[in-house]
ModelCIF file with pLDDT and N, C-alpha, C, O atoms, coordinates in Angstrom:
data_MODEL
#
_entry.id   MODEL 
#
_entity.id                         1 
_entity.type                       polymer 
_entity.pdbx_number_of_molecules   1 
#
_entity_poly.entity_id                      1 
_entity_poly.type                           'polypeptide(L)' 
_entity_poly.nstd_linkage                   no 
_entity_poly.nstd_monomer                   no 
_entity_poly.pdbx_seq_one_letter_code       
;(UNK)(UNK)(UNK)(UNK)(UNK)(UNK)(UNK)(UNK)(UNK)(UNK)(UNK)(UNK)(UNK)(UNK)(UNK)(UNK)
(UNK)(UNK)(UNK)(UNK)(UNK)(UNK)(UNK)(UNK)(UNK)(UNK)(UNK)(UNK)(UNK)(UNK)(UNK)(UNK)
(UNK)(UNK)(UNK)(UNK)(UNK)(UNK)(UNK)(UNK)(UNK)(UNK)(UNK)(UNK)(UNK)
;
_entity_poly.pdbx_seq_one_letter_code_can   XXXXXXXXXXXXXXXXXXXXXXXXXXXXXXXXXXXXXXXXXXXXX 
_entity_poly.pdbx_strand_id                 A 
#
loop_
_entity_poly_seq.entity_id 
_entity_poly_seq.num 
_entity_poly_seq.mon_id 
_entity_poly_seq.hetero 
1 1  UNK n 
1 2  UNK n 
1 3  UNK n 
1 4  UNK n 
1 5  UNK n 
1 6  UNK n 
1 7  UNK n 
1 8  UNK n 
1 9  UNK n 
1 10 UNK n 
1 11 UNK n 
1 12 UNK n 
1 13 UNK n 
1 14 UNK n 
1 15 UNK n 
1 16 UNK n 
1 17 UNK n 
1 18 UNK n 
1 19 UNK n 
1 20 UNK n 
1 21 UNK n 
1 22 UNK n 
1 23 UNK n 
1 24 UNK n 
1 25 UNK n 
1 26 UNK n 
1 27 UNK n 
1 28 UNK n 
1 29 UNK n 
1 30 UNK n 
1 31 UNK n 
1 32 UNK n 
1 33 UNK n 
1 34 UNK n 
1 35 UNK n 
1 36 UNK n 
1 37 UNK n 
1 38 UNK n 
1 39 UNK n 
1 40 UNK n 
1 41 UNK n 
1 42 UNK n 
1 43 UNK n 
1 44 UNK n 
1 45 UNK n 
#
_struct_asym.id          A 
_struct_asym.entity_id   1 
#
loop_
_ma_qa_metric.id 
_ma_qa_metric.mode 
_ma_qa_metric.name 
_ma_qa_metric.software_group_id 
_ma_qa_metric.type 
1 global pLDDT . pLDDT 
2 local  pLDDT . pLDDT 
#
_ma_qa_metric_global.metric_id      1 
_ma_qa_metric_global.metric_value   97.73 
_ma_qa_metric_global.model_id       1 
_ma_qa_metric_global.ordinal_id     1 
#
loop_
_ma_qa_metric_local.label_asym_id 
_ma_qa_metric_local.label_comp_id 
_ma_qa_metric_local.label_seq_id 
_ma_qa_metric_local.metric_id 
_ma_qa_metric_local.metric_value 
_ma_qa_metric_local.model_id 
_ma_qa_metric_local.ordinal_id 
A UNK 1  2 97.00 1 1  
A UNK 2  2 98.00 1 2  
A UNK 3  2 98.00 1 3  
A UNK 4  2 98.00 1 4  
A UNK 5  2 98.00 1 5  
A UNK 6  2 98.00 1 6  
A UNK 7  2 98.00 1 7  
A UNK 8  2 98.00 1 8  
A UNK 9  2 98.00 1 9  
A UNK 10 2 98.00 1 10 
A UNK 11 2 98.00 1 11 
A UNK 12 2 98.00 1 12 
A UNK 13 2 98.00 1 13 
A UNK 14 2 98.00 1 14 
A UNK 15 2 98.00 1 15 
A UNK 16 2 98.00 1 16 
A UNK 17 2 98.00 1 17 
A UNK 18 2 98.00 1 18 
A UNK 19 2 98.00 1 19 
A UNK 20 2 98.00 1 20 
A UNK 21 2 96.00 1 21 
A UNK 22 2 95.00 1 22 
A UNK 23 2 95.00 1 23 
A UNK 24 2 96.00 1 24 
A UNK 25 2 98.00 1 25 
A UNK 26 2 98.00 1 26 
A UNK 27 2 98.00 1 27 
A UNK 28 2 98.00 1 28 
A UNK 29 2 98.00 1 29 
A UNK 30 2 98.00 1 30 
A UNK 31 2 98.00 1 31 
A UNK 32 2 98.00 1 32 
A UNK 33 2 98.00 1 33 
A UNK 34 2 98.00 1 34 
A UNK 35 2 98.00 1 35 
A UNK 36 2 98.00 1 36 
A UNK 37 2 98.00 1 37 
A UNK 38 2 98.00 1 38 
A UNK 39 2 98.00 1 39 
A UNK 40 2 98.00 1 40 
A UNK 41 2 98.00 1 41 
A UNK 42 2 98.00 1 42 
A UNK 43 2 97.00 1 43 
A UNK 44 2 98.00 1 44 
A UNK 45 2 98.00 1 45 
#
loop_
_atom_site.group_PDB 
_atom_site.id 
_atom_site.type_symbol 
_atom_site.label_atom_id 
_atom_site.label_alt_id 
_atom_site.label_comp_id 
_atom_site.label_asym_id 
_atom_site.label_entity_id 
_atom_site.label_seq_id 
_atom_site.pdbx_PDB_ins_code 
_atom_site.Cartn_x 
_atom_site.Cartn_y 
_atom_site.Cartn_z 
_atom_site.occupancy 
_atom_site.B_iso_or_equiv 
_atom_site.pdbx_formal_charge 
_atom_site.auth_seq_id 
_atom_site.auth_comp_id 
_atom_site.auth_asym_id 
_atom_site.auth_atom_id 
_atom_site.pdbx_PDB_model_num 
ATOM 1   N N  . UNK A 1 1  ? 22.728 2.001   14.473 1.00 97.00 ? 1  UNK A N  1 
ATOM 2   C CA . UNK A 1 1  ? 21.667 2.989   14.369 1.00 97.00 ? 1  UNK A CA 1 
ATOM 3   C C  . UNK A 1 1  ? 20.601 2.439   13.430 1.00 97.00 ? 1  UNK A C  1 
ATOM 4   O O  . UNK A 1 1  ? 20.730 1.519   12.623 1.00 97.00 ? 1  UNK A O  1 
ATOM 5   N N  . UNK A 1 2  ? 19.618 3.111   13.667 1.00 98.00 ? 2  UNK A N  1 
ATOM 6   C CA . UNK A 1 2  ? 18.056 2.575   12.547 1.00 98.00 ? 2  UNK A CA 1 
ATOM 7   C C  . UNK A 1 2  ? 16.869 2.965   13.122 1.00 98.00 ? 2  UNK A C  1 
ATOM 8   O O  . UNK A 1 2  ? 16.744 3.947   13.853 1.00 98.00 ? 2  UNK A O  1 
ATOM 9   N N  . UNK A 1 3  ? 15.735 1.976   12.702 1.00 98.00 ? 3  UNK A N  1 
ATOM 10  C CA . UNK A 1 3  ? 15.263 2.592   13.029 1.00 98.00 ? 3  UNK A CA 1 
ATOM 11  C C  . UNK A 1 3  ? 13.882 1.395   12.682 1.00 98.00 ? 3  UNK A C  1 
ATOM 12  O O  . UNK A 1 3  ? 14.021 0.463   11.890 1.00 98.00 ? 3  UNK A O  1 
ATOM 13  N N  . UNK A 1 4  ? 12.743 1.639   13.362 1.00 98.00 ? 4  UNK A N  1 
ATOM 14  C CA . UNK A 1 4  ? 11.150 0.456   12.927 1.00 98.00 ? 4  UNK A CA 1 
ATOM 15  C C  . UNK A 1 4  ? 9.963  1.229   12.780 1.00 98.00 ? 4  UNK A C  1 
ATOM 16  O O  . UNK A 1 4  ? 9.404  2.183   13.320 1.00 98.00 ? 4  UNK A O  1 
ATOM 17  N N  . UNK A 1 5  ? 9.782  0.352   11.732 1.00 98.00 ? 5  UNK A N  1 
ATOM 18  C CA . UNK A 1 5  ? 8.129  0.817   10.662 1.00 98.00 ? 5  UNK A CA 1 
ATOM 19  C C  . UNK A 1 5  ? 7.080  -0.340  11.438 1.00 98.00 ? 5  UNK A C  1 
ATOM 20  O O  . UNK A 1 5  ? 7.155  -1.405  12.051 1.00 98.00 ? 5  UNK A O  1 
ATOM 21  N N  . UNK A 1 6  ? 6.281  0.436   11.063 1.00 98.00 ? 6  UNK A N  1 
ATOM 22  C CA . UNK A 1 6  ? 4.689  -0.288  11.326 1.00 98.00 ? 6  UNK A CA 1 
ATOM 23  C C  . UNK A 1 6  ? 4.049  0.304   10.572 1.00 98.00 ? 6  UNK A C  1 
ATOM 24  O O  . UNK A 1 6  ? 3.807  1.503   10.711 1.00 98.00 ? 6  UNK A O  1 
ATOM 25  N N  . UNK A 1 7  ? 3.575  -0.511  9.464  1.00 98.00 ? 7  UNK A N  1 
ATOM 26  C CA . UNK A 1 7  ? 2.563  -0.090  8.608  1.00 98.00 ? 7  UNK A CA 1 
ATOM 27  C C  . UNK A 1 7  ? 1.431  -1.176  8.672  1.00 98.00 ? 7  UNK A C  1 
ATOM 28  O O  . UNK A 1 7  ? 1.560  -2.312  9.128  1.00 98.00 ? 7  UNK A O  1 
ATOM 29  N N  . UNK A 1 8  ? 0.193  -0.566  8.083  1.00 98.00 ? 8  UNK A N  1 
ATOM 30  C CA . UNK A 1 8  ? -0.769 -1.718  7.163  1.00 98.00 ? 8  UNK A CA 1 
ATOM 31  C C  . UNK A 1 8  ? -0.442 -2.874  6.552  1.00 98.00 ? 8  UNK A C  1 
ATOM 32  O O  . UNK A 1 8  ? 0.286  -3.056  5.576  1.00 98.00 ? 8  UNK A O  1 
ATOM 33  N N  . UNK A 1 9  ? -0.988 -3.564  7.150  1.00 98.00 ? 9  UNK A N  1 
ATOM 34  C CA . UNK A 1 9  ? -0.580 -5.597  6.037  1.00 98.00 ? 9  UNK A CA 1 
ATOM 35  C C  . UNK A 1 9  ? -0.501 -4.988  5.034  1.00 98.00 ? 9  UNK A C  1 
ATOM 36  O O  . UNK A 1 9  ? 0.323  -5.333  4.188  1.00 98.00 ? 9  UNK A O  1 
ATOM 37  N N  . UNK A 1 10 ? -1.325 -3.914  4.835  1.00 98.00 ? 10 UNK A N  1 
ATOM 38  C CA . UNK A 1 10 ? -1.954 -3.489  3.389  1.00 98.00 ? 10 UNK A CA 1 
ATOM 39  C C  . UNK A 1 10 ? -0.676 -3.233  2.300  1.00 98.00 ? 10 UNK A C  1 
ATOM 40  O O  . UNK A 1 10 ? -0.307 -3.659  1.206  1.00 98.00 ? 10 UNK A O  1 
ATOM 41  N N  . UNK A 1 11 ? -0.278 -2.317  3.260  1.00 98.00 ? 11 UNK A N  1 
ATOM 42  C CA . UNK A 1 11 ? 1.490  -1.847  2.447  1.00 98.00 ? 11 UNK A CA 1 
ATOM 43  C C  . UNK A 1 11 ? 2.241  -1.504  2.703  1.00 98.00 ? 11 UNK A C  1 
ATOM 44  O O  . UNK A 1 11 ? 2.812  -0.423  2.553  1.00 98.00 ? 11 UNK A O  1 
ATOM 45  N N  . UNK A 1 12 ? 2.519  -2.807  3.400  1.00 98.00 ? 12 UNK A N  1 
ATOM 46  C CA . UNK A 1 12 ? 3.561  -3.591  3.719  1.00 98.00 ? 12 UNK A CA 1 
ATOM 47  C C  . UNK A 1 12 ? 4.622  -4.055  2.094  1.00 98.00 ? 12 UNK A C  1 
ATOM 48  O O  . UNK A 1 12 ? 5.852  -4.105  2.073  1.00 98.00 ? 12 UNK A O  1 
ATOM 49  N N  . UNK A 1 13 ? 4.035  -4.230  1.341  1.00 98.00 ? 13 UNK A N  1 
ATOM 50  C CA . UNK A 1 13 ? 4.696  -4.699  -0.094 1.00 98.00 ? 13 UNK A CA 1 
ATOM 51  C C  . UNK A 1 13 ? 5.436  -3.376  -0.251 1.00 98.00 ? 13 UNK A C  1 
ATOM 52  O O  . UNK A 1 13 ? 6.609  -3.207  0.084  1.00 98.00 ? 13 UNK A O  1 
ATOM 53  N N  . UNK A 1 14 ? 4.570  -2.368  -0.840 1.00 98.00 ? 14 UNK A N  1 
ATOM 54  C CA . UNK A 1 14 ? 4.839  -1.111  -1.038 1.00 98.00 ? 14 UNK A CA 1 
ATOM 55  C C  . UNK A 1 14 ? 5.973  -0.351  -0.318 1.00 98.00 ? 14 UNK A C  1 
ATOM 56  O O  . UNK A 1 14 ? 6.932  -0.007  -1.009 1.00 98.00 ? 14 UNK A O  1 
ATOM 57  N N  . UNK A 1 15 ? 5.964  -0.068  0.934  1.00 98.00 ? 15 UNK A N  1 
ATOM 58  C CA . UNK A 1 15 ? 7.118  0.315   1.670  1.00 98.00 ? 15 UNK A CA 1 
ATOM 59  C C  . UNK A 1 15 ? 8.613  -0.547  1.518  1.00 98.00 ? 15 UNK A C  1 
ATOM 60  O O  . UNK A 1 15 ? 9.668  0.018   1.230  1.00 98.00 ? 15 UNK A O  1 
ATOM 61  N N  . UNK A 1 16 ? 8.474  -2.142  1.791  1.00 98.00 ? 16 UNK A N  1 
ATOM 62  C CA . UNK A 1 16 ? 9.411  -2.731  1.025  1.00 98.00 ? 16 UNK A CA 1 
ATOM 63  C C  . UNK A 1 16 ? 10.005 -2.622  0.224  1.00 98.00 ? 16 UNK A C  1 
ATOM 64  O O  . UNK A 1 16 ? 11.181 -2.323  0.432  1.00 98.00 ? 16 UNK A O  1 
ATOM 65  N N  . UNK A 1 17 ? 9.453  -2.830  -1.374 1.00 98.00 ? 17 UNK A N  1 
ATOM 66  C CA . UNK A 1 17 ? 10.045 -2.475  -2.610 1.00 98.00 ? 17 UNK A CA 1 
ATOM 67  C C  . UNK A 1 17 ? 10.392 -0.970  -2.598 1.00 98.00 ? 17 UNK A C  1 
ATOM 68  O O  . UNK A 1 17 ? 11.487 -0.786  -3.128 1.00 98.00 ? 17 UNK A O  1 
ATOM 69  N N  . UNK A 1 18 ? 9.842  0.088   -2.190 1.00 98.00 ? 18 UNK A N  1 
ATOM 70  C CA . UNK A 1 18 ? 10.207 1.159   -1.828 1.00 98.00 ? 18 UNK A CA 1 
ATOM 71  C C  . UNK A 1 18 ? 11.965 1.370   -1.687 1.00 98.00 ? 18 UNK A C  1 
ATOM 72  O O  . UNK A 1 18 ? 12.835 1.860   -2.407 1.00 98.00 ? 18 UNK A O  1 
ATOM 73  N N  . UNK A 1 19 ? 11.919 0.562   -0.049 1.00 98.00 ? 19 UNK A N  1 
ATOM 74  C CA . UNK A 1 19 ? 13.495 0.524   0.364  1.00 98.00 ? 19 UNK A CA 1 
ATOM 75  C C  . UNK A 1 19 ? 14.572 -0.560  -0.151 1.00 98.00 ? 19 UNK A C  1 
ATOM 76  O O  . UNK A 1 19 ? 15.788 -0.686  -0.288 1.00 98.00 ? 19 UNK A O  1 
ATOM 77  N N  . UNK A 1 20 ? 13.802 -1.010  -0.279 1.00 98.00 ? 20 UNK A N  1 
ATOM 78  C CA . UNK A 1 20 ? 14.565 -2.400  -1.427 1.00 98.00 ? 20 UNK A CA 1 
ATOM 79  C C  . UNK A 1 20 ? 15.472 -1.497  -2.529 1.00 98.00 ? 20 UNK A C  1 
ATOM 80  O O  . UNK A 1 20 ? 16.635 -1.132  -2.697 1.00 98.00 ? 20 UNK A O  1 
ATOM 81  N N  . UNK A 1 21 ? 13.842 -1.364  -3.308 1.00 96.00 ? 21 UNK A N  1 
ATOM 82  C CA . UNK A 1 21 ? 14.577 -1.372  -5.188 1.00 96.00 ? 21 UNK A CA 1 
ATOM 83  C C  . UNK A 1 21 ? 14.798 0.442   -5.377 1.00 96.00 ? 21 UNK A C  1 
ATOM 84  O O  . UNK A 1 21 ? 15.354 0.930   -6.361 1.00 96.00 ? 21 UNK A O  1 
ATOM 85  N N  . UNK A 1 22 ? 14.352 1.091   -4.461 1.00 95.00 ? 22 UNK A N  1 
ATOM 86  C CA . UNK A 1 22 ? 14.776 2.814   -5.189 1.00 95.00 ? 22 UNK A CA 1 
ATOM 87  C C  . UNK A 1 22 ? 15.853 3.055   -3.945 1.00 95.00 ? 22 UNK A C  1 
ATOM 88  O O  . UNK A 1 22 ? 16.764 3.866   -4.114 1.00 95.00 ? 22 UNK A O  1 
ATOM 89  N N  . UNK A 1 23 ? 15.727 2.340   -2.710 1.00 95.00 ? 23 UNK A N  1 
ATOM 90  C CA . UNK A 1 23 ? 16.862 3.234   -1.827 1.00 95.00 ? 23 UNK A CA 1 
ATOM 91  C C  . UNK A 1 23 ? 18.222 2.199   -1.886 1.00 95.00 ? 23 UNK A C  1 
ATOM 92  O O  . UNK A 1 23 ? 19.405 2.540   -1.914 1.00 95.00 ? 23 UNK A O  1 
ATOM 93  N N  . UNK A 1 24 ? 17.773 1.115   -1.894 1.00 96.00 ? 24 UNK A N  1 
ATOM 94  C CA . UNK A 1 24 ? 19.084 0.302   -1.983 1.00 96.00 ? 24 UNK A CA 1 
ATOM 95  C C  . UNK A 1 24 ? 19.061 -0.449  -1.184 1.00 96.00 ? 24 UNK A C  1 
ATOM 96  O O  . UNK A 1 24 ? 20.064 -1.150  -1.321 1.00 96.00 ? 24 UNK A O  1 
ATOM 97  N N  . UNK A 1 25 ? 18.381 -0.823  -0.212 1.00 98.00 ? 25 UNK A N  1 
ATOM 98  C CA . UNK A 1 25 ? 18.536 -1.208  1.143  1.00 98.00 ? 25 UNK A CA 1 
ATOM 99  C C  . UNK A 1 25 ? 18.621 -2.975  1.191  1.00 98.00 ? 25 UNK A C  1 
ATOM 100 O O  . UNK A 1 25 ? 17.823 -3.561  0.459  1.00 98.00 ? 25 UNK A O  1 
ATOM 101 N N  . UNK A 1 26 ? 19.512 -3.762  1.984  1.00 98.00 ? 26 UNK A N  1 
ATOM 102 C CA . UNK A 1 26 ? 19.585 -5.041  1.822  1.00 98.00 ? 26 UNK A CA 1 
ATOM 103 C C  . UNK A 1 26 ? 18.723 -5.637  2.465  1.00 98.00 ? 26 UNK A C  1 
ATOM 104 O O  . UNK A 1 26 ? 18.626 -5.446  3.678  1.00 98.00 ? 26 UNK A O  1 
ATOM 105 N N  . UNK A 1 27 ? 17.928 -6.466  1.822  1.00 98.00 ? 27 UNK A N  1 
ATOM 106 C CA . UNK A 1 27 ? 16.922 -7.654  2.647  1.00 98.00 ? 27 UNK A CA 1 
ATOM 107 C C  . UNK A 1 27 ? 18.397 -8.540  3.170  1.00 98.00 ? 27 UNK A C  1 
ATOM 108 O O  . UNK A 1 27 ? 19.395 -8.993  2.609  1.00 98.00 ? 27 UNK A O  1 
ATOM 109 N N  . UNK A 1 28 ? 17.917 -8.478  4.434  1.00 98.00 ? 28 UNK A N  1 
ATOM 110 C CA . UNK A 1 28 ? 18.863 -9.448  5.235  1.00 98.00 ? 28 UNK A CA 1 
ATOM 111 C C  . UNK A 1 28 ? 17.642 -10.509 6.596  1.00 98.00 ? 28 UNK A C  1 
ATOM 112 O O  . UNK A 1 28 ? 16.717 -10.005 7.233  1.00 98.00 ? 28 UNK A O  1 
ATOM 113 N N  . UNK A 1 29 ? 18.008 -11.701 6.644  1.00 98.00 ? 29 UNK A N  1 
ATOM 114 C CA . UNK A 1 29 ? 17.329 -12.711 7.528  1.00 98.00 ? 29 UNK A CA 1 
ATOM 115 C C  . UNK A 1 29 ? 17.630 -12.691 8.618  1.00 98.00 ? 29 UNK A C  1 
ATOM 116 O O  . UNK A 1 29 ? 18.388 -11.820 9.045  1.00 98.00 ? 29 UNK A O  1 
ATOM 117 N N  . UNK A 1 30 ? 16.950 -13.967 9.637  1.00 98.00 ? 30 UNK A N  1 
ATOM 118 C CA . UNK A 1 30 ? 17.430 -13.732 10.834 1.00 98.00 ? 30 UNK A CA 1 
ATOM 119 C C  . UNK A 1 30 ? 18.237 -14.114 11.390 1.00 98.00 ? 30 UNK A C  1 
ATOM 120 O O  . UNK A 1 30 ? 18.389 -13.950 12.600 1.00 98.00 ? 30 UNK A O  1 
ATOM 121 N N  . UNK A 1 31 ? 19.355 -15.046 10.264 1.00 98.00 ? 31 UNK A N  1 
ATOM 122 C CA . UNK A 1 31 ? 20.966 -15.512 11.060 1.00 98.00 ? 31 UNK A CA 1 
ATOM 123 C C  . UNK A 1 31 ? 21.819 -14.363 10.956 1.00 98.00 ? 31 UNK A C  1 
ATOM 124 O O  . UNK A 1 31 ? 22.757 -14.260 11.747 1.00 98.00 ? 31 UNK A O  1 
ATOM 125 N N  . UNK A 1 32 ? 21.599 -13.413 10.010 1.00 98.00 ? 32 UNK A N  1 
ATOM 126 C CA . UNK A 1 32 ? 22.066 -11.738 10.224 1.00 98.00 ? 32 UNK A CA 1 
ATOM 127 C C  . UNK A 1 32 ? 21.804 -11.442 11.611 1.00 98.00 ? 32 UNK A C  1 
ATOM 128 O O  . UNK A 1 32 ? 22.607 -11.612 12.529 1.00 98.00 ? 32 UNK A O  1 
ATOM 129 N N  . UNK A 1 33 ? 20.594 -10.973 11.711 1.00 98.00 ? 33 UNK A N  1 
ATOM 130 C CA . UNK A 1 33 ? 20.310 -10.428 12.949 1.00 98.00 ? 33 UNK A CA 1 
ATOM 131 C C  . UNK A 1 33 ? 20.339 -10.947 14.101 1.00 98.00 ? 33 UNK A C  1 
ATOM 132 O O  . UNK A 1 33 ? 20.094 -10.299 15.119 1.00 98.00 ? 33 UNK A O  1 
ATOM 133 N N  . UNK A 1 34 ? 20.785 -12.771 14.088 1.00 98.00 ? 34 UNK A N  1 
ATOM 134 C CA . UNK A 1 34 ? 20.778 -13.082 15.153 1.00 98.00 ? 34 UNK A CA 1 
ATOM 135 C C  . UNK A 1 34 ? 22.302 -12.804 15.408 1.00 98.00 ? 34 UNK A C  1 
ATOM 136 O O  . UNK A 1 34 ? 22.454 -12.657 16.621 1.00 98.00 ? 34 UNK A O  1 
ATOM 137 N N  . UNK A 1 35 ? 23.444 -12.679 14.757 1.00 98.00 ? 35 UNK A N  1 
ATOM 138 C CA . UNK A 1 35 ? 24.901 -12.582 14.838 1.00 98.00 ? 35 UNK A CA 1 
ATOM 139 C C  . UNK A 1 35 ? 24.920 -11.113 15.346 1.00 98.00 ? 35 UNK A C  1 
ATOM 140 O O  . UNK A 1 35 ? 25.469 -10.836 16.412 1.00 98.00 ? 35 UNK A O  1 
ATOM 141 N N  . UNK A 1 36 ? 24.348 -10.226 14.612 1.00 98.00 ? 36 UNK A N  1 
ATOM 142 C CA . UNK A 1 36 ? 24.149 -8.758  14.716 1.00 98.00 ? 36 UNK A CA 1 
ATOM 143 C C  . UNK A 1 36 ? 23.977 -8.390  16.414 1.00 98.00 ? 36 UNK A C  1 
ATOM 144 O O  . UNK A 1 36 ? 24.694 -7.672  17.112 1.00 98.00 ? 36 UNK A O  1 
ATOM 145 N N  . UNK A 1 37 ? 22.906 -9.068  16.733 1.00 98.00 ? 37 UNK A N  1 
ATOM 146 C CA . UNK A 1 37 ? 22.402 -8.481  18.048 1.00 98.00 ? 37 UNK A CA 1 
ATOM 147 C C  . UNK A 1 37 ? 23.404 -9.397  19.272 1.00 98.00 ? 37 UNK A C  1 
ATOM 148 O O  . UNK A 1 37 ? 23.343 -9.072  20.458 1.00 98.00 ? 37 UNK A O  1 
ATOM 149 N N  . UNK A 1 38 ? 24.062 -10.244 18.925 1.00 98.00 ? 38 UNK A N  1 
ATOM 150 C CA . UNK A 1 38 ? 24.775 -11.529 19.688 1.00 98.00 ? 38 UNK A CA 1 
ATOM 151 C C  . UNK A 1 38 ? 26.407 -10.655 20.004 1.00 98.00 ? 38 UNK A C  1 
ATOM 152 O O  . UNK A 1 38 ? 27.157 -10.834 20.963 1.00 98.00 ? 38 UNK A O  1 
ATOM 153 N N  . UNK A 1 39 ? 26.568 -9.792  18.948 1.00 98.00 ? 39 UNK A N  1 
ATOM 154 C CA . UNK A 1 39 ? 27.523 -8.974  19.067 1.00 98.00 ? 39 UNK A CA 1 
ATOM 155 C C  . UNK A 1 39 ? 27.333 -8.078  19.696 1.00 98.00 ? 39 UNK A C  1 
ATOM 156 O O  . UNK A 1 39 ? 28.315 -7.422  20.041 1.00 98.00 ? 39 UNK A O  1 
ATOM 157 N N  . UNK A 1 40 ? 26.460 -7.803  19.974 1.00 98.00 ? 40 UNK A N  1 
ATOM 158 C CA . UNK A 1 40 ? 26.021 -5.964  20.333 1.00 98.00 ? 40 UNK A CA 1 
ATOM 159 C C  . UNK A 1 40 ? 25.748 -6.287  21.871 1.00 98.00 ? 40 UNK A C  1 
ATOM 160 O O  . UNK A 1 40 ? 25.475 -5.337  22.605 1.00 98.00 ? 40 UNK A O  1 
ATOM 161 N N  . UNK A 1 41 ? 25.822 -7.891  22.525 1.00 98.00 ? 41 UNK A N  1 
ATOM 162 C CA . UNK A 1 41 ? 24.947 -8.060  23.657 1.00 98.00 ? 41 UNK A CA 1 
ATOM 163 C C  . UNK A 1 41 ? 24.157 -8.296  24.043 1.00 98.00 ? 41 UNK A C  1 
ATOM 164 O O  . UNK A 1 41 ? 24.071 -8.738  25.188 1.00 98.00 ? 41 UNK A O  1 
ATOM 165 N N  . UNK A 1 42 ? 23.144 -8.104  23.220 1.00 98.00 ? 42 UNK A N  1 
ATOM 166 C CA . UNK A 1 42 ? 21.595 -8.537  23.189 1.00 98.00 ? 42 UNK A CA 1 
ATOM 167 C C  . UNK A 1 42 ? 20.998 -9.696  23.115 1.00 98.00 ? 42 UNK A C  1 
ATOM 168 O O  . UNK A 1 42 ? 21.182 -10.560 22.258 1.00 98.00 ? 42 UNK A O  1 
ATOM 169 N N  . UNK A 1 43 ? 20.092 -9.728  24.243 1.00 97.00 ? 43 UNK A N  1 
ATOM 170 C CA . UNK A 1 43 ? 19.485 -11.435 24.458 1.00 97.00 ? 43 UNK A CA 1 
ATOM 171 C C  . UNK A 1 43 ? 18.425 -11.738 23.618 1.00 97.00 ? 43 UNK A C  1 
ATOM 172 O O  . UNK A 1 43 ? 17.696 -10.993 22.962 1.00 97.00 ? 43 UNK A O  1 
ATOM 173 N N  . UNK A 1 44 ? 18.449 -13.030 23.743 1.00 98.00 ? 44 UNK A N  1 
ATOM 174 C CA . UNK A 1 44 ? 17.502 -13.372 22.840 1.00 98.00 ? 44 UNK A CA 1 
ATOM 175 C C  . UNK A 1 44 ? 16.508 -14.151 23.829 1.00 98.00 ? 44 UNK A C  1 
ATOM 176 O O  . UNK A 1 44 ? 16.796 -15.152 24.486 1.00 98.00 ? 44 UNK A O  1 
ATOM 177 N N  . UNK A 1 45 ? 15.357 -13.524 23.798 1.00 98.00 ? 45 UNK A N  1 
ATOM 178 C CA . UNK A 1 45 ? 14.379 -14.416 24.648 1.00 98.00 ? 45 UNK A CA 1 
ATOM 179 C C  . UNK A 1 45 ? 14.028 -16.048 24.127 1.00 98.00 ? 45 UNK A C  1 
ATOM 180 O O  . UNK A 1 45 ? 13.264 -16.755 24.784 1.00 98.00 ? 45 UNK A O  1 
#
């Protein structure tokens, strides 16, 4: 489950540190998400 933002280049920082440093949320890359979605089925164009 989840969910996608689209914000402003502008604040883009802002929303980040937002979910980062007050909600907790893990910065994770894209060998995460490429394992993540490789499990789930999902192609990769």
């Amino acid at each position: 489950d989840g969910c996608e933002l689209i914000v402003a280049a502008s604040d883009a920082q802002h929303v980040w540190d937002t979910l980062v440093d007050e909600s907790g949320v893990t910065p994770c890359g894209l060998a995460a998400r490429d394992v993540l979605r490789l499990e789930a089925g999902l192609m990769l164009y």
